[in-house]
N, C-alpha and C. Protein backbone atom coordinates (compact mmCIF):
# COMPACT_ATOMS: atom_id res chain seq x y z
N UNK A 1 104.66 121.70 92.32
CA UNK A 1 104.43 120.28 92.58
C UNK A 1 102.97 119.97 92.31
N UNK A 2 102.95 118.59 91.66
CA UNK A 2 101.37 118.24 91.64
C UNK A 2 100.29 118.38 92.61
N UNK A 3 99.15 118.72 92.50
CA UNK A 3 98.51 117.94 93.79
C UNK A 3 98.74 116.50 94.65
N UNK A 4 99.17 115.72 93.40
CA UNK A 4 98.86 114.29 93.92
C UNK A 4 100.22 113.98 94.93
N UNK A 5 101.25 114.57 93.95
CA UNK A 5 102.37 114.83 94.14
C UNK A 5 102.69 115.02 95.45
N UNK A 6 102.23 116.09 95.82
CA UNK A 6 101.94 116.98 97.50
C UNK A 6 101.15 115.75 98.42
N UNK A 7 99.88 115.15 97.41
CA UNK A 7 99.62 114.48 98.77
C UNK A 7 100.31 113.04 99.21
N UNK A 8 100.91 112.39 97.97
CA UNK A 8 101.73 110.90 98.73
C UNK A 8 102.75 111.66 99.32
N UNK A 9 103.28 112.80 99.12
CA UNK A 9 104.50 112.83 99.86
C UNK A 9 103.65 113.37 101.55
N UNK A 10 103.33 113.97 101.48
CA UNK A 10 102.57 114.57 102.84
C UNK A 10 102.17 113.02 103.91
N UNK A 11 101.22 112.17 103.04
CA UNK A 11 101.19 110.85 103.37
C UNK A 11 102.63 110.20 103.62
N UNK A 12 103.80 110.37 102.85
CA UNK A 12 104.45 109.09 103.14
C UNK A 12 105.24 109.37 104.84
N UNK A 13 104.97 111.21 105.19
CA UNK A 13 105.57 111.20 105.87
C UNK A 13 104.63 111.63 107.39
N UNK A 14 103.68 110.90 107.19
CA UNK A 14 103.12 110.95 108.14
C UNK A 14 102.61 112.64 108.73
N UNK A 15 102.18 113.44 107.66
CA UNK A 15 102.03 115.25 107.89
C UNK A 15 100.63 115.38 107.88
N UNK A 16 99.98 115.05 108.85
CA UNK A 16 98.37 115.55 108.72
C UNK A 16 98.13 116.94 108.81
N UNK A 17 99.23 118.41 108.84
CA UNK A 17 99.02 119.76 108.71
C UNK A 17 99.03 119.74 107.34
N UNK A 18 100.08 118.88 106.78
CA UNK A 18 100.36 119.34 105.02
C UNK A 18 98.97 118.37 104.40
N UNK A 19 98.28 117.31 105.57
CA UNK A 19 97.31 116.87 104.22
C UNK A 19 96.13 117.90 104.38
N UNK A 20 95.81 118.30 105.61
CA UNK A 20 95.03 118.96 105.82
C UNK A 20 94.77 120.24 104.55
N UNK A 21 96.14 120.61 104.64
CA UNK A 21 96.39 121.59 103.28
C UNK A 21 95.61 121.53 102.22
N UNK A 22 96.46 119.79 101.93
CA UNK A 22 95.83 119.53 100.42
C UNK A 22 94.21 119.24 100.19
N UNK A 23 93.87 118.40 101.49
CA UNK A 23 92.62 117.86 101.50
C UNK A 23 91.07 119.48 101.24
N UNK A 24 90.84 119.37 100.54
CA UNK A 24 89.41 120.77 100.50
C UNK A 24 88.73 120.34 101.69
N UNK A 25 87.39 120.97 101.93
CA UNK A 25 86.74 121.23 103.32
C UNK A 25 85.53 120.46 103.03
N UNK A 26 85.32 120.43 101.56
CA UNK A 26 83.82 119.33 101.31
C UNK A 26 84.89 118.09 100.91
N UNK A 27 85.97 117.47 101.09
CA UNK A 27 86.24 116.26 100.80
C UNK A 27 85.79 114.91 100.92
N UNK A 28 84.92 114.04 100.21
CA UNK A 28 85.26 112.80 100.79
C UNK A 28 85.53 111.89 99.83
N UNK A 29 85.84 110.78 100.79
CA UNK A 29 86.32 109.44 100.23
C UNK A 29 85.67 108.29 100.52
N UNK A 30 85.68 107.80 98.79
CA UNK A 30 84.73 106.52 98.67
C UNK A 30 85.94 105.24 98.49
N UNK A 31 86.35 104.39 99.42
CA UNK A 31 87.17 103.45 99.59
C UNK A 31 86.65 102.33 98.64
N UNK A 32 87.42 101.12 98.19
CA UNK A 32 87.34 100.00 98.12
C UNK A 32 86.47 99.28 98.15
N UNK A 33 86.62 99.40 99.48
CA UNK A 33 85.86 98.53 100.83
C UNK A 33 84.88 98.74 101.73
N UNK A 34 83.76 97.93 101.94
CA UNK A 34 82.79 97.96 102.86
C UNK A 34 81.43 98.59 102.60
N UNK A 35 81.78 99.54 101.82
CA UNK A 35 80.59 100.47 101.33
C UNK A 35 80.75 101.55 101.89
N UNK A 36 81.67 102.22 102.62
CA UNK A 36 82.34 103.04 103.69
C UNK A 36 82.12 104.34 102.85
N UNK A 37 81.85 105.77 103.23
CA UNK A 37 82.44 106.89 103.07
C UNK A 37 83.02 107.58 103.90
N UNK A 38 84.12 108.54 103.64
CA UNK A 38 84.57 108.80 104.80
C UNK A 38 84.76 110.49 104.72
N UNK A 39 85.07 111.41 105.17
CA UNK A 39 85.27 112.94 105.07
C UNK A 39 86.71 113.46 105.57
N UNK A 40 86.78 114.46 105.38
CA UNK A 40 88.49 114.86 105.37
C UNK A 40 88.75 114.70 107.00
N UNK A 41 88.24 114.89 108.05
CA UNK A 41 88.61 114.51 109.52
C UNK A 41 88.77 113.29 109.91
N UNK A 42 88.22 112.19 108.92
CA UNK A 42 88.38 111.00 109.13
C UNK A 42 89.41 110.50 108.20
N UNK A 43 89.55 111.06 107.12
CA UNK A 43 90.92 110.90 106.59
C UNK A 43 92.57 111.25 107.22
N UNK A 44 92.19 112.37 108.04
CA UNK A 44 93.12 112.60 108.88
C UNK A 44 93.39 111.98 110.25
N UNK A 45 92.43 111.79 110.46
CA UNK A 45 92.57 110.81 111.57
C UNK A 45 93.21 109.63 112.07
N UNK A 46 93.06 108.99 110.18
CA UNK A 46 93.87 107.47 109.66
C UNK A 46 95.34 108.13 108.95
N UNK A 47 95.39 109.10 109.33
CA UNK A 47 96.46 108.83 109.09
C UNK A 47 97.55 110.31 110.31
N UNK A 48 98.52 109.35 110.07
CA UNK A 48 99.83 110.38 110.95
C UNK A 48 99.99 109.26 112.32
N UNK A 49 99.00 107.90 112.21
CA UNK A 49 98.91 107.19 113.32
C UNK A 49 100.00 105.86 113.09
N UNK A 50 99.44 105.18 114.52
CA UNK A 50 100.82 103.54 114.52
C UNK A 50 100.22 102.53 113.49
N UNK A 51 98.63 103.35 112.92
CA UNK A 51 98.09 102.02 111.49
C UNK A 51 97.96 102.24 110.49
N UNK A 52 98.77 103.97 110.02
CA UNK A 52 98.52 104.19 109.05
C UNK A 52 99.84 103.55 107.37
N UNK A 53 98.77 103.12 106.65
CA UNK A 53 99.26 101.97 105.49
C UNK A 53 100.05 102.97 104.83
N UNK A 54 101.28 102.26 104.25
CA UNK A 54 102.28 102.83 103.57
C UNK A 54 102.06 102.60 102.77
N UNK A 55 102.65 103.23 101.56
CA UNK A 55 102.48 103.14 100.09
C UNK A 55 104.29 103.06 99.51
N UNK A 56 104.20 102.85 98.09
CA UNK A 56 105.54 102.44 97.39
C UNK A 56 104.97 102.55 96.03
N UNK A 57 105.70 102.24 94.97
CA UNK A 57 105.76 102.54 93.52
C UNK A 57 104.46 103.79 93.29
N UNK A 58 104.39 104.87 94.07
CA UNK A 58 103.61 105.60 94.03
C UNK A 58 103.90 106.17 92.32
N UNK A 59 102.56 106.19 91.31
CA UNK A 59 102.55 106.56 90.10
C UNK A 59 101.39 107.94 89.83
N UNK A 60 102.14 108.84 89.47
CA UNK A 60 100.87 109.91 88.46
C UNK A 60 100.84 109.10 87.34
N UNK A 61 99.59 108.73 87.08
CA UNK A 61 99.03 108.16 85.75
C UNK A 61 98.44 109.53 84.68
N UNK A 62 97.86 110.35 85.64
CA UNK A 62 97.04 111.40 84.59
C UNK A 62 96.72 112.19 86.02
N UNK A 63 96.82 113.97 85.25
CA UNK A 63 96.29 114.49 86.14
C UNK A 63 96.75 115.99 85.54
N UNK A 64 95.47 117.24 85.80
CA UNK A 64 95.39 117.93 84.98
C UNK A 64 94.56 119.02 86.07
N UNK A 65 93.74 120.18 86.33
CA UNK A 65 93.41 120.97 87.02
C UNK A 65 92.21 120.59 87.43
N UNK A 66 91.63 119.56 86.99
CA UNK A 66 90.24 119.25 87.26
C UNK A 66 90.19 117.63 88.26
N UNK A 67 90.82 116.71 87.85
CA UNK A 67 90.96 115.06 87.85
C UNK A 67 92.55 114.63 88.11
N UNK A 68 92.41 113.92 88.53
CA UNK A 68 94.02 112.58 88.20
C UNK A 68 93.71 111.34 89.09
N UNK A 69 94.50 110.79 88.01
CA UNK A 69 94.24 108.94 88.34
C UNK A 69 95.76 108.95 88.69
N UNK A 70 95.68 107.85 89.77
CA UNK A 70 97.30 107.36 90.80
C UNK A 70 97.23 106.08 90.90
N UNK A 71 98.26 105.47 91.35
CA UNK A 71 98.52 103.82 90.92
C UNK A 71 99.59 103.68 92.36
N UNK A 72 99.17 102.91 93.81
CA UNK A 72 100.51 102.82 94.32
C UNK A 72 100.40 101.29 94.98
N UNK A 73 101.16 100.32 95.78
CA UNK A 73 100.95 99.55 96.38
C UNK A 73 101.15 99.98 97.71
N UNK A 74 99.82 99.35 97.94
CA UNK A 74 99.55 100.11 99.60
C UNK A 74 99.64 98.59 100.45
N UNK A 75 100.36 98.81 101.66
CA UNK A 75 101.00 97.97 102.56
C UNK A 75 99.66 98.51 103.84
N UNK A 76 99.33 97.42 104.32
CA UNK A 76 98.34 98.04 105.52
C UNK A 76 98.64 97.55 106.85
N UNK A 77 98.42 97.84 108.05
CA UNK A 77 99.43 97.73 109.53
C UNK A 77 97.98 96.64 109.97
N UNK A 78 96.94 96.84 109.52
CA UNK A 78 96.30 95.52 110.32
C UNK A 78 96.05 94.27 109.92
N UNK A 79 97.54 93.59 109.55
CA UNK A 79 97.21 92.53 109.12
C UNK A 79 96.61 92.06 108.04
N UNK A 80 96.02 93.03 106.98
CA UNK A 80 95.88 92.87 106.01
C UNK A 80 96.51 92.85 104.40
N UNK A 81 96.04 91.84 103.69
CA UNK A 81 97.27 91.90 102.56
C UNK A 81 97.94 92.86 101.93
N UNK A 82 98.60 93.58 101.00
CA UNK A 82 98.90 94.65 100.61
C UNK A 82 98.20 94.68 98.88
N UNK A 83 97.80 95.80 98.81
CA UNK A 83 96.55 95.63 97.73
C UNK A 83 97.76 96.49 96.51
N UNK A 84 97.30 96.65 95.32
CA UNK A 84 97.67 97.55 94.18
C UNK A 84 96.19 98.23 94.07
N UNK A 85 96.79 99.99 94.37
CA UNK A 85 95.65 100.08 94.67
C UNK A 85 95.76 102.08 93.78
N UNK A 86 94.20 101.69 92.69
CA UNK A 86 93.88 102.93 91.60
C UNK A 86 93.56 103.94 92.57
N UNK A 87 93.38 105.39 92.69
CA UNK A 87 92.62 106.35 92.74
C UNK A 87 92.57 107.40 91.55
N UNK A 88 91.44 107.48 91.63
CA UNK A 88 90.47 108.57 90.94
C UNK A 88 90.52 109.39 91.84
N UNK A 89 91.04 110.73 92.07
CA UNK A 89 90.58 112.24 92.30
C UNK A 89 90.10 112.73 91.51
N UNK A 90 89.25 114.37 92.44
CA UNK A 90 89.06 115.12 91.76
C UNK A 90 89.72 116.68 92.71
N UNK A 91 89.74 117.29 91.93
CA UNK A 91 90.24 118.62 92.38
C UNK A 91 89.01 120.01 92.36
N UNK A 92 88.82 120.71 93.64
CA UNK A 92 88.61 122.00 93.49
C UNK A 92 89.17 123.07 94.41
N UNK A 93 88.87 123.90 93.61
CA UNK A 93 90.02 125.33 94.47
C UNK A 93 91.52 124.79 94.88
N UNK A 94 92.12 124.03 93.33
CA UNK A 94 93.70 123.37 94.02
C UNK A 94 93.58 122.28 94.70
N UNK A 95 92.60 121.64 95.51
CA UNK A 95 92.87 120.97 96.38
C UNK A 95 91.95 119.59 96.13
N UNK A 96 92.21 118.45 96.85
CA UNK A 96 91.37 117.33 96.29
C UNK A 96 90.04 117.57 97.02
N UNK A 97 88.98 117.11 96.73
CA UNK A 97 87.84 117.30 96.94
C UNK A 97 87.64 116.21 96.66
N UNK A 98 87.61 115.10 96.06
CA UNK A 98 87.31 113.55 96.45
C UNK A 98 88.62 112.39 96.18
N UNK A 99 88.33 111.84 96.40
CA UNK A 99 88.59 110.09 95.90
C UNK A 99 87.81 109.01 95.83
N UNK A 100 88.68 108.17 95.00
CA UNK A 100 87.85 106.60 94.67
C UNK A 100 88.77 106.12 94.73
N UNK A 101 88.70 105.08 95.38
CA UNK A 101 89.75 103.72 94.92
C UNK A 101 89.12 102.77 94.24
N UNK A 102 90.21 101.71 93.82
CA UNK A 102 89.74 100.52 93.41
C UNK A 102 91.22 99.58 93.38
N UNK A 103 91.04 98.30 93.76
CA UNK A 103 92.52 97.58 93.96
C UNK A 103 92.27 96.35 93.96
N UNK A 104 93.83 95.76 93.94
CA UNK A 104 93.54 94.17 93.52
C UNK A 104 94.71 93.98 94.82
N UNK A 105 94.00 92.92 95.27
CA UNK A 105 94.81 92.18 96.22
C UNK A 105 96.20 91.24 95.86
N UNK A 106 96.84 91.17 96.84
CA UNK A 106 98.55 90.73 95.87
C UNK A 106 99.11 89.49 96.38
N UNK A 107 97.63 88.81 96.85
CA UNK A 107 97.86 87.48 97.37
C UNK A 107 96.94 86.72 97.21
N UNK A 108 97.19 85.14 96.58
CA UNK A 108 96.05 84.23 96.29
C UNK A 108 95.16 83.94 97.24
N UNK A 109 95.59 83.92 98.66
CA UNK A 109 94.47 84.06 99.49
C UNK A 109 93.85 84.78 100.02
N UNK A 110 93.61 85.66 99.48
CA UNK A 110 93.39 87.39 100.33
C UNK A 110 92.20 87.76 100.91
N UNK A 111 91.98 87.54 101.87
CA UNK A 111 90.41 87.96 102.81
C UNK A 111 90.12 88.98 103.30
N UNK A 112 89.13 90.18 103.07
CA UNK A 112 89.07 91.30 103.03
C UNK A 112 88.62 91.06 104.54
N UNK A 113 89.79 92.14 105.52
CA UNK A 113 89.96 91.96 106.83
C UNK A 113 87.73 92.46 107.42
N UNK A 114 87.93 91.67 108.05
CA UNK A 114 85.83 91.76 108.78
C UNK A 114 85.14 91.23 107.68
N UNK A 115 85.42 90.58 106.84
CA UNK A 115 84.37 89.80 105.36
C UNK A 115 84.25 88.21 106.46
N UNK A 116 84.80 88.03 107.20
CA UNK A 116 84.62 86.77 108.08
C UNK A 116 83.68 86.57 108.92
């Protein structure tokens, strides 16, 4: 199975042992939003919980032993719109060692939840 593969499914089912797996030990993640970084304990944290955002048309776009780009629409529990939303990984020792997102909101009025 892919990496990426391993991790929406690990995500869709709410498995913070199996992301833990996938996630490497220097991981982090550069979101969207806010200017935020975050590290693999805080990735786990957000997720396996009552707010963690679901995903759907989850896509491998590209992805190879080093990189892969993913494509899914992510649904979020606080009231916020549901975005189409890119990541950029990268992979070491098997496992992801970063992300990037980048996404487009899927509603004409869409207010990035605390931009108020």
């Amino acid at each position: 199975m892919s990496i990426i593969a391993a991790y929406n499914e690990a995500w869709d089912n709410n498995d913070a042992e199996a992301l833990a797996e996938i996630l490497h030990d220097e991981f982090v993640f550069n979101p969207h939003v806010g200017g935020m970084t975050m590290g693999k304990a805080d990735l786990l944290g957000f997720a396996g919980g009552d707010n963690t955002p679901t995903s759907e048309n989850n896509r491998i776009l590209f992805e190879n032993d080093e990189v892969g780009v993913s494509h899914s629409i992510i649904h979020f529990a606080n009231d916020s719109d549901s975005e189409a939303v890119l990541s950029f990984l990268r992979f070491k020792d098997g496992k992801i060692v970063s992300m990037e997102t980048g996404a487009t909101p899927l509603s004409d009025d869409y207010k990035l939840v605390g931009s108020e």
